[in-house]
C-alpha atoms as a PDB file:
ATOM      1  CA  UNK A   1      -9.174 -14.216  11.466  1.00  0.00           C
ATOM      2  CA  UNK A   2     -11.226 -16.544   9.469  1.00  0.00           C
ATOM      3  CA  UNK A   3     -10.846 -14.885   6.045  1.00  0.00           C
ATOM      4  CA  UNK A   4      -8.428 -16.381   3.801  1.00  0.00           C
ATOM      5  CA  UNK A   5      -5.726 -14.123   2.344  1.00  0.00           C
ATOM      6  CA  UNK A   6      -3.042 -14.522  -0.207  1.00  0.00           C
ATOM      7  CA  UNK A   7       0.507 -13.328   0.575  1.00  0.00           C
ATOM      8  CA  UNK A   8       1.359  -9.893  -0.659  1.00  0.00           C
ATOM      9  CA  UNK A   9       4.793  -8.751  -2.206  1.00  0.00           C
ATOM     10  CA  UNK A  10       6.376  -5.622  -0.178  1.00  0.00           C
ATOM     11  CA  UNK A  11       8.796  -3.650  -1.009  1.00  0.00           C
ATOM     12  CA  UNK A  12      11.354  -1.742   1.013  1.00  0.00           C
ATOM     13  CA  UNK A  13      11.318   2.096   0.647  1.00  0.00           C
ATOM     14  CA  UNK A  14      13.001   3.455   3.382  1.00  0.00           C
ATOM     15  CA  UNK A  15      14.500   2.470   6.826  1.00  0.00           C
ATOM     16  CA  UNK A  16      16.968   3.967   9.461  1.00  0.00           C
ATOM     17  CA  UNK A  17      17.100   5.666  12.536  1.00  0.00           C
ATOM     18  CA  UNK A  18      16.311   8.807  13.372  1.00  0.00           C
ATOM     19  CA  UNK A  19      17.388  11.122  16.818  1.00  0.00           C
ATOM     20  CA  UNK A  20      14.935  13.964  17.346  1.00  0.00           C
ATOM     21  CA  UNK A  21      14.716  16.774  19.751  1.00  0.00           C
ATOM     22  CA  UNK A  22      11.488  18.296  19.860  1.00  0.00           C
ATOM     23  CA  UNK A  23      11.734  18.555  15.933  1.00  0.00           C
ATOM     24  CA  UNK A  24       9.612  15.707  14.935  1.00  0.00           C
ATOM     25  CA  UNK A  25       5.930  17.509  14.061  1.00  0.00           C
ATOM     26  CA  UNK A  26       3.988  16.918  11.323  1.00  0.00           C
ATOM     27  CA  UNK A  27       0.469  17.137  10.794  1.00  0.00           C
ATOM     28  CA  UNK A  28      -2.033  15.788   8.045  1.00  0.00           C
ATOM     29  CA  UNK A  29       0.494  12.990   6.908  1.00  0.00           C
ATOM     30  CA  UNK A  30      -1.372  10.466   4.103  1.00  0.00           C
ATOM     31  CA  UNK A  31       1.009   8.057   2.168  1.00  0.00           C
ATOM     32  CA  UNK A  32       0.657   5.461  -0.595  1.00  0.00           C
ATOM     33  CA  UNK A  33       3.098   3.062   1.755  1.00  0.00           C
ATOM     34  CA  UNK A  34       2.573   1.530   5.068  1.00  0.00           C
ATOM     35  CA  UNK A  35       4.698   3.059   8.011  1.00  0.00           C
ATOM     36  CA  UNK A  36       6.316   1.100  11.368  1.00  0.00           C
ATOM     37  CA  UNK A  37       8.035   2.834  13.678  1.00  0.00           C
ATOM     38  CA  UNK A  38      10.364   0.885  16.364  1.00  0.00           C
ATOM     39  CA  UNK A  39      10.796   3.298  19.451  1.00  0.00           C
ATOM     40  CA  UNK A  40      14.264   2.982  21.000  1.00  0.00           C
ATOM     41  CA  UNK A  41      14.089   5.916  23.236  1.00  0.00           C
ATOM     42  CA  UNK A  42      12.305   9.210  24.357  1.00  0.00           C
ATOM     43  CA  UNK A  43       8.774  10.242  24.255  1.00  0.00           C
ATOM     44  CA  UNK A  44       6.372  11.414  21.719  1.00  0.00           C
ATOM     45  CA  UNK A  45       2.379  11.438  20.247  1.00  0.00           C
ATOM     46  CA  UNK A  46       0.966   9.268  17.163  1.00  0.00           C
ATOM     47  CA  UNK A  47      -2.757  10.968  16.189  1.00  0.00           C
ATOM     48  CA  UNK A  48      -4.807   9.174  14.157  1.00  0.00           C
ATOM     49  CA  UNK A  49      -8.633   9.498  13.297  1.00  0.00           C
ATOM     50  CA  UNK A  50      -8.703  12.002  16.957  1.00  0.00           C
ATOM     51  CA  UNK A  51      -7.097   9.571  18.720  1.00  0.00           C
ATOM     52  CA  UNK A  52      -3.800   9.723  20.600  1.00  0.00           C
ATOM     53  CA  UNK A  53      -1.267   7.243  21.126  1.00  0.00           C
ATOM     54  CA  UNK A  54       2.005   8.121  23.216  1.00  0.00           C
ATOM     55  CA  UNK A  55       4.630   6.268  21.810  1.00  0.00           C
ATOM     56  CA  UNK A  56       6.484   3.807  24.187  1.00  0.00           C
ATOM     57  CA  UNK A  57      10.195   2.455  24.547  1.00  0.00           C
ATOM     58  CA  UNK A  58      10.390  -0.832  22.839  1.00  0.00           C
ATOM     59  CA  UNK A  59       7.172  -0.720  21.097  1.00  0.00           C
ATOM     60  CA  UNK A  60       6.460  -0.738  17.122  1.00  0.00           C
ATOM     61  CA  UNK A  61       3.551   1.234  15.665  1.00  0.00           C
ATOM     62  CA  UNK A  62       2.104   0.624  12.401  1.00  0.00           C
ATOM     63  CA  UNK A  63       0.190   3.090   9.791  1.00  0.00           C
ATOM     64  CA  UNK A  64      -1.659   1.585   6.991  1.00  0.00           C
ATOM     65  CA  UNK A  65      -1.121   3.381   3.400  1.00  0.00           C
ATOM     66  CA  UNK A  66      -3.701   6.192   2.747  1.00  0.00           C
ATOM     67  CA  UNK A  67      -3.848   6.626   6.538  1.00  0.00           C
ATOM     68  CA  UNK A  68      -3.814  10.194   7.680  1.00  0.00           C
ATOM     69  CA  UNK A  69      -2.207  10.862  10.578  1.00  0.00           C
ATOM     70  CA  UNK A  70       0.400  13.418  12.280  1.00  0.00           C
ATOM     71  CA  UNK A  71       2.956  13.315  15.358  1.00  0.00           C
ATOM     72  CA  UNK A  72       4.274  15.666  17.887  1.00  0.00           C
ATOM     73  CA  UNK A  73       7.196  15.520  19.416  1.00  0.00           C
ATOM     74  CA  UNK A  74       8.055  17.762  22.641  1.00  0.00           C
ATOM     75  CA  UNK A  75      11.446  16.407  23.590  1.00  0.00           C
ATOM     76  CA  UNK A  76      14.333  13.722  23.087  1.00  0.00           C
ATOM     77  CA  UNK A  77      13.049  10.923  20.507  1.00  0.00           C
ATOM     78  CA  UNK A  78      15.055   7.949  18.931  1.00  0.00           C
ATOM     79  CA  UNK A  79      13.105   5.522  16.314  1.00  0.00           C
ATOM     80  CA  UNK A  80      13.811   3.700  13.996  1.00  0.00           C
ATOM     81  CA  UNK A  81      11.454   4.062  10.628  1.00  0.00           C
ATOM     82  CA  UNK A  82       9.909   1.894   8.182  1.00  0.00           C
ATOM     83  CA  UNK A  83       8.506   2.774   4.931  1.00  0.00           C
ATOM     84  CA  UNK A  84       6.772  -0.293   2.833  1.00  0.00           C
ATOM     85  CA  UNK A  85       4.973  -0.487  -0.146  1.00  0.00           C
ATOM     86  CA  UNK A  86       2.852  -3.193  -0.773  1.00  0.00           C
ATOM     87  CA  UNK A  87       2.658  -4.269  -4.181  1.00  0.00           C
ATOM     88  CA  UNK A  88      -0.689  -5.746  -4.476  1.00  0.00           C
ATOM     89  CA  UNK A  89      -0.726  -7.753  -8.107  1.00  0.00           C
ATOM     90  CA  UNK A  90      -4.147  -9.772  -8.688  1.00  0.00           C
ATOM     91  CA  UNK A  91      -4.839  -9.809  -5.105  1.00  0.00           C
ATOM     92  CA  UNK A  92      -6.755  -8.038  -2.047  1.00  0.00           C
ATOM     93  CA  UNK A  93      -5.009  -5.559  -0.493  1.00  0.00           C
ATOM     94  CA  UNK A  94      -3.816  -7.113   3.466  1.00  0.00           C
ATOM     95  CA  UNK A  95      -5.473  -4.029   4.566  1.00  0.00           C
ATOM     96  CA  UNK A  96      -8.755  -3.945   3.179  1.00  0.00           C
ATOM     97  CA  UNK A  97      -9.741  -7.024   5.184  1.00  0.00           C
ATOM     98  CA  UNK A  98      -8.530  -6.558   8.310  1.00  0.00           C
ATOM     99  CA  UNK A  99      -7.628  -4.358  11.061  1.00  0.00           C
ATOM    100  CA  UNK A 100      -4.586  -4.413  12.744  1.00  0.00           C
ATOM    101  CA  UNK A 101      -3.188  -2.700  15.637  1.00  0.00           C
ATOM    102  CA  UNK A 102      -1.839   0.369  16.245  1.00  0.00           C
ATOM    103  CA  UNK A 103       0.789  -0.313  19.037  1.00  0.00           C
ATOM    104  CA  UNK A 104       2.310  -3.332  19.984  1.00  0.00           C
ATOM    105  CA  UNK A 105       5.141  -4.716  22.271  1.00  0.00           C
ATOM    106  CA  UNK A 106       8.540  -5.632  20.172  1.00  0.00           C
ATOM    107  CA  UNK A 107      10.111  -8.813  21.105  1.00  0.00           C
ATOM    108  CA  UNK A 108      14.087  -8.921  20.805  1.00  0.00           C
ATOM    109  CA  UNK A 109      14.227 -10.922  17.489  1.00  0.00           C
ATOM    110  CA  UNK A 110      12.077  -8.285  15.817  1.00  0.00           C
ATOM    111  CA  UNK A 111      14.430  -5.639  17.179  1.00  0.00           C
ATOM    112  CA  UNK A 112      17.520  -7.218  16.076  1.00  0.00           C
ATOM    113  CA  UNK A 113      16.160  -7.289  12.547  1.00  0.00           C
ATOM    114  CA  UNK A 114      15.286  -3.775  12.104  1.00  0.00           C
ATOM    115  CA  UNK A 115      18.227  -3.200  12.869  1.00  0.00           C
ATOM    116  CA  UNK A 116      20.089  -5.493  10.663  1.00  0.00           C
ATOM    117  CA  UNK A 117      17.470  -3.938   7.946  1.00  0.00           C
ATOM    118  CA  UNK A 118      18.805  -0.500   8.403  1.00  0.00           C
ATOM    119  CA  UNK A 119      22.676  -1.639   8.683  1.00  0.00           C
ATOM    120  CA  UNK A 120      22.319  -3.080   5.221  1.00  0.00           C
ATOM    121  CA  UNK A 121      20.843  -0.724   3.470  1.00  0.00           C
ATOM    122  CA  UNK A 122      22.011   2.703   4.464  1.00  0.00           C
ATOM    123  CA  UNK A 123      21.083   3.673   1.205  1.00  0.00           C
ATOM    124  CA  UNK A 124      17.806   4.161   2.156  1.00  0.00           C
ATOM    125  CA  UNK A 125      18.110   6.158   4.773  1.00  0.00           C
ATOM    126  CA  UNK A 126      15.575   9.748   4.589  1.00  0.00           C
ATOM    127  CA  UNK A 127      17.838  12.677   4.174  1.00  0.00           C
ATOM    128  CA  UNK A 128      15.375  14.455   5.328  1.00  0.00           C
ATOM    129  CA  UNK A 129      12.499  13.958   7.472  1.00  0.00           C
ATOM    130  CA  UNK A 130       9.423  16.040   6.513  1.00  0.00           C
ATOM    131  CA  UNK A 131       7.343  13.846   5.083  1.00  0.00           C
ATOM    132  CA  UNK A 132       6.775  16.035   1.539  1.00  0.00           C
ATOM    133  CA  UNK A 133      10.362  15.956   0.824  1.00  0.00           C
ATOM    134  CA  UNK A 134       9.821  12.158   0.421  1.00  0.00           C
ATOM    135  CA  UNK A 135       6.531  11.507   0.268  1.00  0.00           C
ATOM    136  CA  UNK A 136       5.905  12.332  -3.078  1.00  0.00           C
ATOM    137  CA  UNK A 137       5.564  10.518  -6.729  1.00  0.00           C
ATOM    138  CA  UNK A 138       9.201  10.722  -7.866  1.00  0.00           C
ATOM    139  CA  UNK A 139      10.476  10.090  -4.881  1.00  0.00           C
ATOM    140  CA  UNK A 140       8.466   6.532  -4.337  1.00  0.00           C
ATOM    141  CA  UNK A 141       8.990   6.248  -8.442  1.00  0.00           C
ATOM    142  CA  UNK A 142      12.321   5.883  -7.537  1.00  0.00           C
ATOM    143  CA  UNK A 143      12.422   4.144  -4.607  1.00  0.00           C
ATOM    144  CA  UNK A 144      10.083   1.337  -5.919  1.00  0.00           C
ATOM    145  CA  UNK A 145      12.450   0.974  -9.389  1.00  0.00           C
ATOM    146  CA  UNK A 146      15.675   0.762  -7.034  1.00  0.00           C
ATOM    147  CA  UNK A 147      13.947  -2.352  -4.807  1.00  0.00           C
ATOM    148  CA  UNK A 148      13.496  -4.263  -8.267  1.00  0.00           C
ATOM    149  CA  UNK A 149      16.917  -3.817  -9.541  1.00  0.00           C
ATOM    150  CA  UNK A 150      18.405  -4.466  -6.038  1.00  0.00           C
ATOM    151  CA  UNK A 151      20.023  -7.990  -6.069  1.00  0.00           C
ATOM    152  CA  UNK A 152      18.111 -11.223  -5.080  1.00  0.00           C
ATOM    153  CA  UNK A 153      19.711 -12.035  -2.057  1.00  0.00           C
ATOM    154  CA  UNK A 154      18.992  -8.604  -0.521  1.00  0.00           C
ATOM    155  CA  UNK A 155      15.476  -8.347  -1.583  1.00  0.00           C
ATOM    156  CA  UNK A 156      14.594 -11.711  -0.522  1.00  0.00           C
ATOM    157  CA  UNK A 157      16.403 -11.116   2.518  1.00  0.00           C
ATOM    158  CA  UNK A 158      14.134  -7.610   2.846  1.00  0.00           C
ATOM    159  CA  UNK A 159      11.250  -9.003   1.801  1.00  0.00           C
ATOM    160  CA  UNK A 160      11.238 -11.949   4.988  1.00  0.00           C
ATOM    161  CA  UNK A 161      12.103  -9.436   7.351  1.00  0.00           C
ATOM    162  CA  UNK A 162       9.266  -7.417   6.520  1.00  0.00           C
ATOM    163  CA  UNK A 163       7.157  -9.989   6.677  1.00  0.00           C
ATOM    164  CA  UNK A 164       8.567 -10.934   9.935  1.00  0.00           C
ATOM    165  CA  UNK A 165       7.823  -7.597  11.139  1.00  0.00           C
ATOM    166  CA  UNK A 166       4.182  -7.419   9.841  1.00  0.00           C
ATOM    167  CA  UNK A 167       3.409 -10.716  11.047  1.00  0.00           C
ATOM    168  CA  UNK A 168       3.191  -9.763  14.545  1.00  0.00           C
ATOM    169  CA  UNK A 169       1.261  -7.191  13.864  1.00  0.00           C
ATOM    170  CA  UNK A 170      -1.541  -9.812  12.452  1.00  0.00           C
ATOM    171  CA  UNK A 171      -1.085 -11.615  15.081  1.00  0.00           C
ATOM    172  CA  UNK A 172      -3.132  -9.580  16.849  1.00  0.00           C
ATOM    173  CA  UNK A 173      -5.644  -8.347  13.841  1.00  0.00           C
ATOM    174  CA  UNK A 174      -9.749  -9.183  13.208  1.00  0.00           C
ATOM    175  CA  UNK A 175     -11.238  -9.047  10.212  1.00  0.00           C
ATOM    176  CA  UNK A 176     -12.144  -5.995   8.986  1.00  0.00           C
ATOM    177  CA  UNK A 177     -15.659  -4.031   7.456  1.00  0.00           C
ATOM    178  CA  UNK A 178     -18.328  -6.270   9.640  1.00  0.00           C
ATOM    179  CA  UNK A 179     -20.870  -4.016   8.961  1.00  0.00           C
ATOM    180  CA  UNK A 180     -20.436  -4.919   4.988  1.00  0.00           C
ATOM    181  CA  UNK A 181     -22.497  -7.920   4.134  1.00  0.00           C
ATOM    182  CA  UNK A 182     -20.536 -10.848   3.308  1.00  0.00           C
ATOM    183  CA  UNK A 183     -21.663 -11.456   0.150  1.00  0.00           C
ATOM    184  CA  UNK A 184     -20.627  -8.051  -0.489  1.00  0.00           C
ATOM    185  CA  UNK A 185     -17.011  -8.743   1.045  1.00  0.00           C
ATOM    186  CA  UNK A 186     -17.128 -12.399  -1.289  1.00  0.00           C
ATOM    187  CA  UNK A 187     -17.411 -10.071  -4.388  1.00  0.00           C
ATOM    188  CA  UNK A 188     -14.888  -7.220  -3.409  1.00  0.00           C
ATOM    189  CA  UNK A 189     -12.063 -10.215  -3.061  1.00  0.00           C
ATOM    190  CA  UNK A 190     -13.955 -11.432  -6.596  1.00  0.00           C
ATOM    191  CA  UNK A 191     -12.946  -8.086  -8.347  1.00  0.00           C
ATOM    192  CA  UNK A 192      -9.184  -7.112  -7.073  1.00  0.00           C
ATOM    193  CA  UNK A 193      -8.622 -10.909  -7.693  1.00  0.00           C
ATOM    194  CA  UNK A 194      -9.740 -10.924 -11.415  1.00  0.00           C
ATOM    195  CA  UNK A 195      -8.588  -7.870 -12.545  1.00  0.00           C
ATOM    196  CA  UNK A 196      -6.778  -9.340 -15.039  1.00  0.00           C
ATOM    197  CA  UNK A 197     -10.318 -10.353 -16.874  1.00  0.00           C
ATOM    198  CA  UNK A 198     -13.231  -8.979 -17.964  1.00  0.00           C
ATOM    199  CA  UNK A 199     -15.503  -8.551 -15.119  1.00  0.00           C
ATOM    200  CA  UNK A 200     -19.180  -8.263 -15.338  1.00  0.00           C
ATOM    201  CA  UNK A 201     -22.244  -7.742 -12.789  1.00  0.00           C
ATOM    202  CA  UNK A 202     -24.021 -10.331 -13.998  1.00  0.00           C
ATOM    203  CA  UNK A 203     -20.954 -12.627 -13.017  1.00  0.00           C
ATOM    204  CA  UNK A 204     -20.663 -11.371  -9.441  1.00  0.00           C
ATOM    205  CA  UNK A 205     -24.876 -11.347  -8.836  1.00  0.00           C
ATOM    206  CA  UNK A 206     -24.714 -15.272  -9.635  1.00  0.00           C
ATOM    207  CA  UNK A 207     -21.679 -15.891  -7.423  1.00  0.00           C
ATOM    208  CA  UNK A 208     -23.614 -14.333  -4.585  1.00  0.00           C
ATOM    209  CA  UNK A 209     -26.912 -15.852  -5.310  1.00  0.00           C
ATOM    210  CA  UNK A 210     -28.852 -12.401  -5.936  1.00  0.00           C
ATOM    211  CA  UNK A 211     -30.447 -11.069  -8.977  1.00  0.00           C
ATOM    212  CA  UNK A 212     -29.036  -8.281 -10.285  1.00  0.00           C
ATOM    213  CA  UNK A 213     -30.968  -5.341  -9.826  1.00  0.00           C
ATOM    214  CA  UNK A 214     -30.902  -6.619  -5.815  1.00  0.00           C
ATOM    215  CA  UNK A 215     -27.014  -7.376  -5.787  1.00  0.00           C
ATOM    216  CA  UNK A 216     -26.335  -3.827  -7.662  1.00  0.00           C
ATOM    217  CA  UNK A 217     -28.361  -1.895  -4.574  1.00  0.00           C
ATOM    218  CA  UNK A 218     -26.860  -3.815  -1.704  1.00  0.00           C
ATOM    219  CA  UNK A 219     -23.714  -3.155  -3.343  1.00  0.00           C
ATOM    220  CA  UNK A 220     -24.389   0.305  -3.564  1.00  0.00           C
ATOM    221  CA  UNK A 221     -25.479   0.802   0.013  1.00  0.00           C
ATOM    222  CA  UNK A 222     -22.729  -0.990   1.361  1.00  0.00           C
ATOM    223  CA  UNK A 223     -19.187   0.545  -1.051  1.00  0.00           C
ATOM    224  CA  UNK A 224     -21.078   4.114  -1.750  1.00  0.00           C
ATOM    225  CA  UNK A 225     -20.968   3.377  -5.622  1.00  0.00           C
ATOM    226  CA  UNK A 226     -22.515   1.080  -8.408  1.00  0.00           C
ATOM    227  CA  UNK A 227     -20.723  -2.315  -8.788  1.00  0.00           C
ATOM    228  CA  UNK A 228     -19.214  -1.099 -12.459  1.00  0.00           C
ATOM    229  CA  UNK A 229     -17.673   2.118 -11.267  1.00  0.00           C
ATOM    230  CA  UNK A 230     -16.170   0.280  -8.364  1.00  0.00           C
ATOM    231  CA  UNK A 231     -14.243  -2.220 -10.757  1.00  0.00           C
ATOM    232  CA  UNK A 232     -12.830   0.343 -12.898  1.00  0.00           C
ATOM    233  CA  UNK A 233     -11.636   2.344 -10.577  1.00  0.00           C
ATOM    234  CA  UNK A 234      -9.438  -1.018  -9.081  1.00  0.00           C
ATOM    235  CA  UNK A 235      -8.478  -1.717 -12.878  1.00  0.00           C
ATOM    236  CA  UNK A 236      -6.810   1.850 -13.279  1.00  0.00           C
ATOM    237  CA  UNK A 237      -5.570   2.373  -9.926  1.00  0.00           C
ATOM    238  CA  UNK A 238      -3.800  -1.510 -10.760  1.00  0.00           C
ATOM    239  CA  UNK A 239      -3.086   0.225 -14.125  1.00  0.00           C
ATOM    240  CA  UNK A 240      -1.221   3.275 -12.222  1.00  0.00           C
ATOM    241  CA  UNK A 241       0.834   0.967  -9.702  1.00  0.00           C
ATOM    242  CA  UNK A 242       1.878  -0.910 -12.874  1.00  0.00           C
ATOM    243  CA  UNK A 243       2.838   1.815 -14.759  1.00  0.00           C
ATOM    244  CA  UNK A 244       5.351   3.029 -11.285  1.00  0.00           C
ATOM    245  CA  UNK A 245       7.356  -0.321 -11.660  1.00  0.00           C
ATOM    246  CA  UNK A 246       7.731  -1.985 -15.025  1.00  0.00           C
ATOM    247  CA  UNK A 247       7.339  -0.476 -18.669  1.00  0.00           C
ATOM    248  CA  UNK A 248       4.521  -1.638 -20.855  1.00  0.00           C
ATOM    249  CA  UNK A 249       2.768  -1.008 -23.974  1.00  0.00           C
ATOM    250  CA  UNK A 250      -0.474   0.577 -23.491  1.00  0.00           C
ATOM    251  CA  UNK A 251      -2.248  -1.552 -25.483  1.00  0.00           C
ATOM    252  CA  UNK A 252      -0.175  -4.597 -23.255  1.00  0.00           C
ATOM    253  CA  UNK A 253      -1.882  -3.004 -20.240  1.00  0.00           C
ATOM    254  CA  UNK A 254      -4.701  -2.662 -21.249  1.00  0.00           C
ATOM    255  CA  UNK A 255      -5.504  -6.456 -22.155  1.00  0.00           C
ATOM    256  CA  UNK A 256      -3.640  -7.597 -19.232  1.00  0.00           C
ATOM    257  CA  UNK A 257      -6.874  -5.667 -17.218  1.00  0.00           C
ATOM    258  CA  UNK A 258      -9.646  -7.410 -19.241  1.00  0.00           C
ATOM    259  CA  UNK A 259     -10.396  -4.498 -21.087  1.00  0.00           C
ATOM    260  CA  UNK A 260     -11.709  -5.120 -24.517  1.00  0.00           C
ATOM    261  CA  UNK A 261      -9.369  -2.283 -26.723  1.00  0.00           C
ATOM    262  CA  UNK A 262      -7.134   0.341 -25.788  1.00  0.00           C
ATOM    263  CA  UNK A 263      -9.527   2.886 -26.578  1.00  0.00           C
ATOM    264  CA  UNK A 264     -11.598   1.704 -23.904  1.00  0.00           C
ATOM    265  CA  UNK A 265      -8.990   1.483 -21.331  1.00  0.00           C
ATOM    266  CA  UNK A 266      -7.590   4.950 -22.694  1.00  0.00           C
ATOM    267  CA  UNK A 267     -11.126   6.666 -22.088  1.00  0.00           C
ATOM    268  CA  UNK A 268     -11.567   5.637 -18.444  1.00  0.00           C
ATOM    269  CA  UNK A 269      -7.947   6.424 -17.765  1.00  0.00           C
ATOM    270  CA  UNK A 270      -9.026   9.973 -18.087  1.00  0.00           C
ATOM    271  CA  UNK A 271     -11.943  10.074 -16.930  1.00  0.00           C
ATOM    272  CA  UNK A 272     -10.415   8.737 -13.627  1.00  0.00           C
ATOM    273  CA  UNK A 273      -6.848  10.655 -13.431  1.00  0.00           C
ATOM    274  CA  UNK A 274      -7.658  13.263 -15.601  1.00  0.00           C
ATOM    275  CA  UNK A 275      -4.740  12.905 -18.415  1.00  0.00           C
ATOM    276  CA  UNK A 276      -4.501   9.914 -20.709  1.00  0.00           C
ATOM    277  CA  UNK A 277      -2.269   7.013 -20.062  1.00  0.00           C
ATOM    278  CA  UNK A 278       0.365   7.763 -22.377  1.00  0.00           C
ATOM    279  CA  UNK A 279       1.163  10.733 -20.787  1.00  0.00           C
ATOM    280  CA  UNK A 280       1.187   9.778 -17.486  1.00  0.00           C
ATOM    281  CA  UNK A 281       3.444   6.571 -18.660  1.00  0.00           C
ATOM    282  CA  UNK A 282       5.660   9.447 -19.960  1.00  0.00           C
ATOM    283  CA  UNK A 283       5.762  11.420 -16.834  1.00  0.00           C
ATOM    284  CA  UNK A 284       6.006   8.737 -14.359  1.00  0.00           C
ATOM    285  CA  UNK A 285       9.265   7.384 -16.576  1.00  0.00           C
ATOM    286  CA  UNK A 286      11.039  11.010 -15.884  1.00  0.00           C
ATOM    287  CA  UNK A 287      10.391  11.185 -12.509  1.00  0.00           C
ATOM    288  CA  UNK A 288      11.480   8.008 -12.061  1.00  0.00           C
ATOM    289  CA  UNK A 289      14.595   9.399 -13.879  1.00  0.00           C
ATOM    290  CA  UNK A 290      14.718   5.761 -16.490  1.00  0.00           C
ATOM    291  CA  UNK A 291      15.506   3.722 -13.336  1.00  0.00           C
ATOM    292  CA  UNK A 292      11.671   1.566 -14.432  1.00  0.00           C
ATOM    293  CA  UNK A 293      12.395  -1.746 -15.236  1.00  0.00           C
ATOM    294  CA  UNK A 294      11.661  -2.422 -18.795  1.00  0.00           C
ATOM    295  CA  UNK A 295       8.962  -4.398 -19.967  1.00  0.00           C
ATOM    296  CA  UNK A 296       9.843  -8.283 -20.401  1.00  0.00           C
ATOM    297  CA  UNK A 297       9.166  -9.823 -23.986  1.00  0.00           C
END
C-alpha cells in the first residue's frame, strides 16, 4: 500500500467464545463496528456481497463496519468473536482506503491473544447471540461509554491487541477505490481530515489543481454527490459518533466542526437525521443509561 494512513483509535465492544450447534444463522447482518472471528473448531458459511466463504479451523475472518453479510451454520461450531469500533476522530476511516481480506491464516501469537482478550474481560461477553439483541444503539451506547471509563492499563492493553490482530489483516490489503481519480481520493482524505474547520470547494479545487466548476463534476461522477453535500454529511455523521462518547454543548460541537453558528449546524442536523441535535443528545444520553463521559472543561 502506498497511501499514507494515520493510526486509528479502536475500541473493544465485545469478545468471547461461542459453541454452536447448527444454531448460528443469521441473515442481512450490517453493523456500525468491525467484526473478526477466530475459528477454533467445526464448520460453517460467511456470505458476503453473493459470495461464500466456508470458515476454516485456525483461520480469522474480518467484516468491515456497514458490511452486510449473514452466516449459516449446519453443525458443531466453536469461534471466538470480535466486535470493534473504530473511533475515527479527524482522520480517514482505515477502511475507506483500502481493502483487506476476508480470510486469513492465524499464527499462534495472534491466537494466544484473543484469547487472553476474552479471559480478561468476561464482561463483555454477548449474552446472547442474535445480532439485534446487540446490535443496536443502546447497546453500542453503552458499550462504547464502558471502554472509556475502563482503566488505562486494560484499554491500552486492548487497544495493542487489537491492533495486533488487525495488523495482519493489512498485511495483506491494497489500496482501495482505483477506479476514483486520485485527485478525487487527495480531497476525500482533505475533508474527514479537516473536519474540525470550515471547509470550502474553492479550497479543495486549488489543492487539486482544477477549476471549480471541473473539480465539482469529477467529484460528482466519481462519490455520486456534489462536493458540499458530501462534507456535511462527514461533519454530522462525526457530530453523531461524538455525541455516543463524550457530552458536549451543542454550540461546543458545533464550532469544533467548522461550522459558523449553531443554527447552522442545528439546521443540517435535521435535515440529515431527521430530529434536531438536542434531542438526539438527549436520547442517546438515556440509552446510554448516564454511563457518557462528561464533557472536559
Amino acid at each position: 500500500m502506498g497511501r499514507e494512513l494515520t493510526h486509528p483509535n479502536f475500541i473493544l465492544l465485545n469478545i468471547g467464545h461461542a459453541v454452536h450447534n447448527a444454531d448460528w444463522n443469521w441473515r442481512k447482518v450490517c453493523s456500525p463496528f468491525i467484526r473478526v472471528h477466530f475459528v477454533e473448531s467445526g464448520t460453517a458459511r460467511l456470505i458476503r456481497e453473493d459470495r461464500v466463504y466456508e470458515l476454516t479451523r485456525n483461520h480469522l475472518y474480518l467484516t468491515p463496519a456497514y458490511t452486510s453479510h449473514g452466516y449459516k451454520c449446519e453443525g458443531h461450531l466453536s469461534l471466538y468473536y470480535l466486535h470493534i469500533y473504530e473511533e475515527q476522530g479527524d482522520h480517514t476511516s482505515l477502511f475507506d482506503l483500502i481493502d483487506v481480506p476476508v480470510e486469513i491464516k492465524a499464527d499462534p501469537l495472534v491466537i494466544q491473544l484473543i484469547k487472553r482478550l476474552a479471559r480478561i474481560h468476561p464482561e463483555r461477553k454477548l449474552p446472547h447471540f442474535d445480532p439485534w439483541s446487540y446490535d443496536n444503539l443502546p447497546t453500542l451506547a453503552r458499550n462504547i461509554a464502558r471502554q472509556h471509563a475502563a482503566p488505562l492499563g486494560f484499554e491500552m492493553e486492548a487497544q495493542g491487541i487489537i491492533r495486533q490482530i488487525i495488523s495482519r489483516f493489512l498485511m495483506q490489503a491494497a489500496d482501495k477505490n482505483l477506479h476514483i481519480d486520485k485527485r478525487i481520493l487527495q480531497s476525500l482524505h482533505y475533508i474527514r481530515t479537516h473536519l474540525h474547520k470550515p471547509i470550502s470547494v474553492d479550497t479543495l479545487a486549488a489543492n487539486s489543481f482544477l477549476t471549480k466548476d471541473h473539480f465539482i463534476r469529477l467529484f460528482k461522477k466519481d462519490m455520486g454527490c456534489t462536493p458540499g453535500k458530501y462534507i456535511i454529511e462527514q461533519k454530522i455523521e462525526k457530530a453523531q459518533r461524538i455525541m455516543m462518547t463524550r457530552d458536549i454543548a451543542i454550540k461546543d460541537l458545533a464550532y469544533s466542526l467548522g461550522f459558523e453558528n449553531d443554527a447552522y449546524f442545528n439546521r443540517f442536523f435535521k435535515k440529515q437525521t431527521g430530529e434536531n441535535p438536542g434531542h438526539y443528545k438527549k436520547k442517546i444520553r438515556q440509552l446510554a443509561g448516564g454511563d457518557i463521559p462528561q464533557q472536559q472543561r
